[in-house]
Protein backbone atom coordinates (compact mmCIF):
# COMPACT_ATOMS: atom_id res chain seq x y z
CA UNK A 1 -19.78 -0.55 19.83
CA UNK A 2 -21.95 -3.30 18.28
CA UNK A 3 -24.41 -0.48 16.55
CA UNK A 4 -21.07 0.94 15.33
CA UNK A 5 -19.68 -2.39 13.76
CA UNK A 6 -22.77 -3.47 12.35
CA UNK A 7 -23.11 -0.33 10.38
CA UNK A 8 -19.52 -0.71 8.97
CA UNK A 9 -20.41 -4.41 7.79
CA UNK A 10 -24.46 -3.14 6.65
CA UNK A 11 -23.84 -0.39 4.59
CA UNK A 12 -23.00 -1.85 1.13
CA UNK A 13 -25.87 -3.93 1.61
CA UNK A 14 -27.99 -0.75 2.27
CA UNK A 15 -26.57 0.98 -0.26
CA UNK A 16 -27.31 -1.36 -2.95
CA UNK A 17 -30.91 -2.25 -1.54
CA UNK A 18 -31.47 1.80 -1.21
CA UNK A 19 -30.36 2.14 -5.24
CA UNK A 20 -32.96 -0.70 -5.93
CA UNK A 21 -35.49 0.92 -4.32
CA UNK A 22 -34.93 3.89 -5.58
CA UNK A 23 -34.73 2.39 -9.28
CA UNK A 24 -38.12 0.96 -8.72
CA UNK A 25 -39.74 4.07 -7.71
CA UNK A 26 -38.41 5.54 -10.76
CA UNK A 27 -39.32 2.48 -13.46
CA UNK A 28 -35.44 2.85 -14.43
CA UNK A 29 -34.34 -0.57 -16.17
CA UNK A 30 -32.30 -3.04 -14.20
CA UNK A 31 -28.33 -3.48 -15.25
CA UNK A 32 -28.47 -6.76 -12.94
CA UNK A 33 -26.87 -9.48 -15.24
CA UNK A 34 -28.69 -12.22 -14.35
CA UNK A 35 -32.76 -13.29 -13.89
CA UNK A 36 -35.01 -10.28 -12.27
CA UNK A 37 -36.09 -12.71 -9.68
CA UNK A 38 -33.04 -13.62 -8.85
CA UNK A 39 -32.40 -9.94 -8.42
CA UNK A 40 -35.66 -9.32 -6.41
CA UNK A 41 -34.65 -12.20 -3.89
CA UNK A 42 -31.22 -11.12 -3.44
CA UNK A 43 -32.18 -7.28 -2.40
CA UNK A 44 -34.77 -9.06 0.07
CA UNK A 45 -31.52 -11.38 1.82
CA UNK A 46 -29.88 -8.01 1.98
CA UNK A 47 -32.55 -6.20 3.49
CA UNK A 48 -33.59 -8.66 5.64
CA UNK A 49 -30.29 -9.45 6.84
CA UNK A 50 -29.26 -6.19 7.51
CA UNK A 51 -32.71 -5.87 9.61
CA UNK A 52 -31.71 -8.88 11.57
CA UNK A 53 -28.66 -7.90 12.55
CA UNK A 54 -29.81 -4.18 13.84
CA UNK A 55 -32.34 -6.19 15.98
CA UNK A 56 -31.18 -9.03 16.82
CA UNK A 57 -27.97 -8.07 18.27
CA UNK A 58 -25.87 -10.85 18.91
CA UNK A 59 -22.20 -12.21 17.15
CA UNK A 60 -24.52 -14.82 15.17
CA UNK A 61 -25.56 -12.06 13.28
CA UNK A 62 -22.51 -11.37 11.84
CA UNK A 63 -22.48 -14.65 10.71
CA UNK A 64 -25.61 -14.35 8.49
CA UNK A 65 -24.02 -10.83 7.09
CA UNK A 66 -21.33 -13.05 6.24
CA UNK A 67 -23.18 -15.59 4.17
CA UNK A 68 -24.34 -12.95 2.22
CA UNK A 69 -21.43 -11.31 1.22
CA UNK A 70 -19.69 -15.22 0.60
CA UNK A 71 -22.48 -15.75 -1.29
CA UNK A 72 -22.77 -12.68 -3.47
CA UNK A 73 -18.97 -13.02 -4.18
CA UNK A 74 -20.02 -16.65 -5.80
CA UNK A 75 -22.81 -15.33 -7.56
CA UNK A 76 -20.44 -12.90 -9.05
CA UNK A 77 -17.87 -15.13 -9.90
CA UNK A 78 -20.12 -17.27 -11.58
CA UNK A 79 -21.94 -14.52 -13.69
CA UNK A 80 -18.49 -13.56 -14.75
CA UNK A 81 -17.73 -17.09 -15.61
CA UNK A 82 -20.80 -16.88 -17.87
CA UNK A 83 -21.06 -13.60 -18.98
CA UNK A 84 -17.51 -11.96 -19.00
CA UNK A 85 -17.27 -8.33 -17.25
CA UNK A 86 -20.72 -7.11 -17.60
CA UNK A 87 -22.46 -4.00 -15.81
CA UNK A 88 -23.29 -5.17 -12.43
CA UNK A 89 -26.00 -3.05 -11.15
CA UNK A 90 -25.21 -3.02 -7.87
CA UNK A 91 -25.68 0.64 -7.00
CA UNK A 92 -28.62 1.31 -9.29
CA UNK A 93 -28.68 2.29 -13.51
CA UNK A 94 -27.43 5.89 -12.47
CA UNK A 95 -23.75 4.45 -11.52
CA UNK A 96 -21.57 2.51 -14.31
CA UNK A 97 -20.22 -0.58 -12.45
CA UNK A 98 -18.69 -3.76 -13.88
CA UNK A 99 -18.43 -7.56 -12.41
CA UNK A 100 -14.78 -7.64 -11.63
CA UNK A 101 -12.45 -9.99 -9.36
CA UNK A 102 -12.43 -6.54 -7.62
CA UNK A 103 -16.24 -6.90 -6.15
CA UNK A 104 -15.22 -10.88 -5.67
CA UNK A 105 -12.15 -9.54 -3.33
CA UNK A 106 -14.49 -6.57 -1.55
CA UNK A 107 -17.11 -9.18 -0.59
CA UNK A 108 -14.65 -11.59 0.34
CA UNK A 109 -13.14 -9.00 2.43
CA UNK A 110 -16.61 -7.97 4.39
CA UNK A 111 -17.20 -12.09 4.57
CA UNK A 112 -13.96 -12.06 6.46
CA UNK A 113 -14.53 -9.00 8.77
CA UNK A 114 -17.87 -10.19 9.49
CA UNK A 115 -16.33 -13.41 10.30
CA UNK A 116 -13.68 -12.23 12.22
CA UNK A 117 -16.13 -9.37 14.34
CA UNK A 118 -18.50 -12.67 15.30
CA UNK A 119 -15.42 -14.70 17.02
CA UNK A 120 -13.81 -11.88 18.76
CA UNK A 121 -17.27 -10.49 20.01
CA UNK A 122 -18.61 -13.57 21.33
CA UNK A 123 -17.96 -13.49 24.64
CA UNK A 124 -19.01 -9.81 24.70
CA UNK A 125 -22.26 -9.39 23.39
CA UNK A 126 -24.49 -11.49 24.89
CA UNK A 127 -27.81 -12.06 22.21
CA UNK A 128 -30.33 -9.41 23.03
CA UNK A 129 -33.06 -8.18 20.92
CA UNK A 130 -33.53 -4.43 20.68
CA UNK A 131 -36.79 -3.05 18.61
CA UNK A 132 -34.80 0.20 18.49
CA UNK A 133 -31.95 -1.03 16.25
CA UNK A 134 -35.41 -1.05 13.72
CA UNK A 135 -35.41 3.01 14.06
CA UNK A 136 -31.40 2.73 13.37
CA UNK A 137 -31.95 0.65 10.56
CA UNK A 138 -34.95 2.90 8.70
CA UNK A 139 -32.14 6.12 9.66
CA UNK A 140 -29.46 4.30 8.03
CA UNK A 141 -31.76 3.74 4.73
CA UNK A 142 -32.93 6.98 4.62
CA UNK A 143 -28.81 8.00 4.84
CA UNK A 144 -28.53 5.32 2.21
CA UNK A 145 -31.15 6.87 0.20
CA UNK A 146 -30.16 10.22 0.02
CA UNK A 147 -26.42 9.02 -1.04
CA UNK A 148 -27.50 6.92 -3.49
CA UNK A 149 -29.87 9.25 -5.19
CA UNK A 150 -27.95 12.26 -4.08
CA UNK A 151 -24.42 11.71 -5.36
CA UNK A 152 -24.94 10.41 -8.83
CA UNK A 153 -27.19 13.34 -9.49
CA UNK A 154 -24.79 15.74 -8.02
CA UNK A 155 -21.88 14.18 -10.23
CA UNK A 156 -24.29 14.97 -13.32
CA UNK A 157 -24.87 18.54 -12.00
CA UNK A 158 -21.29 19.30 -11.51
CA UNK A 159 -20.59 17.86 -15.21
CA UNK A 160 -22.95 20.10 -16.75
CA UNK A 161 -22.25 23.09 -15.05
CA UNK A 162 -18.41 22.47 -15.93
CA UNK A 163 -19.86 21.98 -19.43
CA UNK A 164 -22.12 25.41 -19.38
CA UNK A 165 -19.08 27.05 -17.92
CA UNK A 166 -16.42 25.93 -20.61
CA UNK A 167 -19.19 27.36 -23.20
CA UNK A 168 -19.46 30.95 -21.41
CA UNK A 169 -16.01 31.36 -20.31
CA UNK A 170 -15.13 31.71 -24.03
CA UNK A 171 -17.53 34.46 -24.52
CA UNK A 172 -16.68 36.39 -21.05
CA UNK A 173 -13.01 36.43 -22.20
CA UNK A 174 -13.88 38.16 -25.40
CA UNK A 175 -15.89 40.71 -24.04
CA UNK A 176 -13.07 41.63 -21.62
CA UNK A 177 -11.03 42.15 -24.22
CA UNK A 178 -8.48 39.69 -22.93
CA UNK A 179 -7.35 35.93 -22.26
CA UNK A 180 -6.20 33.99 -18.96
C-alpha cells in the first residue's frame, strides 16, 4: 500500500524531472520563468525527494514530498506576482503550460494529501529502508520518460496526419466521382 501511495504523490514530480531530462538530452531551451539554477536545484529536490521516499519508507517521507509541493506552489505564486501568467515549463518545451492559480491549487492539493497520508499512516508503517524501492523508482522514470517524450510527440503525429488526411481526402473524393 505504501509503494502504491507514494507513486500517486511522486509522479508529477517524476514527470516534470523526466521532461527536464529529457530536454537536456535534446539541448531544447528552457521555458522555466525564473534563473536556470534555480531551475537546476529545484529538479534535484524533486528527484531527490522522490528517491527518498521510495527508499526510505516511512510517513516522514511524505512530509518532505510535502515541502516540495508547498514550496513549489510559493515559488509559483511569487513568479506570477512578478511576471504575470508566463509559460511554466514544467513538463518540458514540447508541452504549452502557463503559471496559473490552477498549478498553485494542484500543489496545494498534493501538499495536503501528502500531509494527510503521513498522519493517518503513522502508526502503520513503521520507518524501514528498502534498496528495492531504488529499482521502483528508476521503473517509474523510465514510465515517466516514455510519457513525457511519448505523448507530446504522438499529439504532433496525430495533428499531422489529420492535416495530410484533410489534404488527400479532397483529392480521393474527386476521383470517385462523388462527395460525403
Amino acid at each position: 500500500m505504501y509503494e502504491f501511495l507514494a507513486v500517486l504523490l511522486a509522479f508529477p514530480l517524476l514527470m516534470s524531472a523526466a521532461s527536464f531530462i529529457w530536454g537536456k538530452a535534446l539541448g531544447d531551451p528552457s521555458n522555466f520563468p525564473a534563473h536556470p539554477i534555480l531551475y537546476n536545484i529545484l529538479i534535484s529536490v524533486q528527484i531527490l525527494a522522490v528517491l527518498i521516499v521510495f527508499i526510505y519508507q516511512a510517513p516522514l517521507s511524505f512530509i518532505l514530498l510535502s515541502l516540495v509541493y508547498l514550496s513549489q506552489a510559493i515559488g509559483v505564486l511569487i513568479i506570477m506576482r512578478n511576471k504575470g501568467k508566463v509559460e511554466c515549463g514544467c513538463l518540458g518545451p514540447q508541452v504549452n503550460s502557463k503559471l496559473s492559480y490552477k498549478l498553485v491549487l494542484l500543489n496545494l492539493s498534493f501538499a495536503l494529501a501528502a500531509l494527510i497520508i503521513s498522519y493517518l499512516t503513522y502508526s502503520i508503517y513503521d520507518p524501514v529502508i528498502m534498496l528495492e524501492g531504488a529499482v521502483i523508482y528508476v521503473i517509474l522514470i523510465l514510465l515517466a520518460l516514455f510519457i513525457a517524450v511519448g505523448v507530446p510527440d504522438a499529439l504532433y503525429a496525430i495533428a499531422a496526419y489529420r492535416s495530410a488526411a484533410r489534404l488527400n481526402r479532397q483529392v480521393v473524393v474527386k476521383q470517385r466521382g462523388g462527395g460525403s
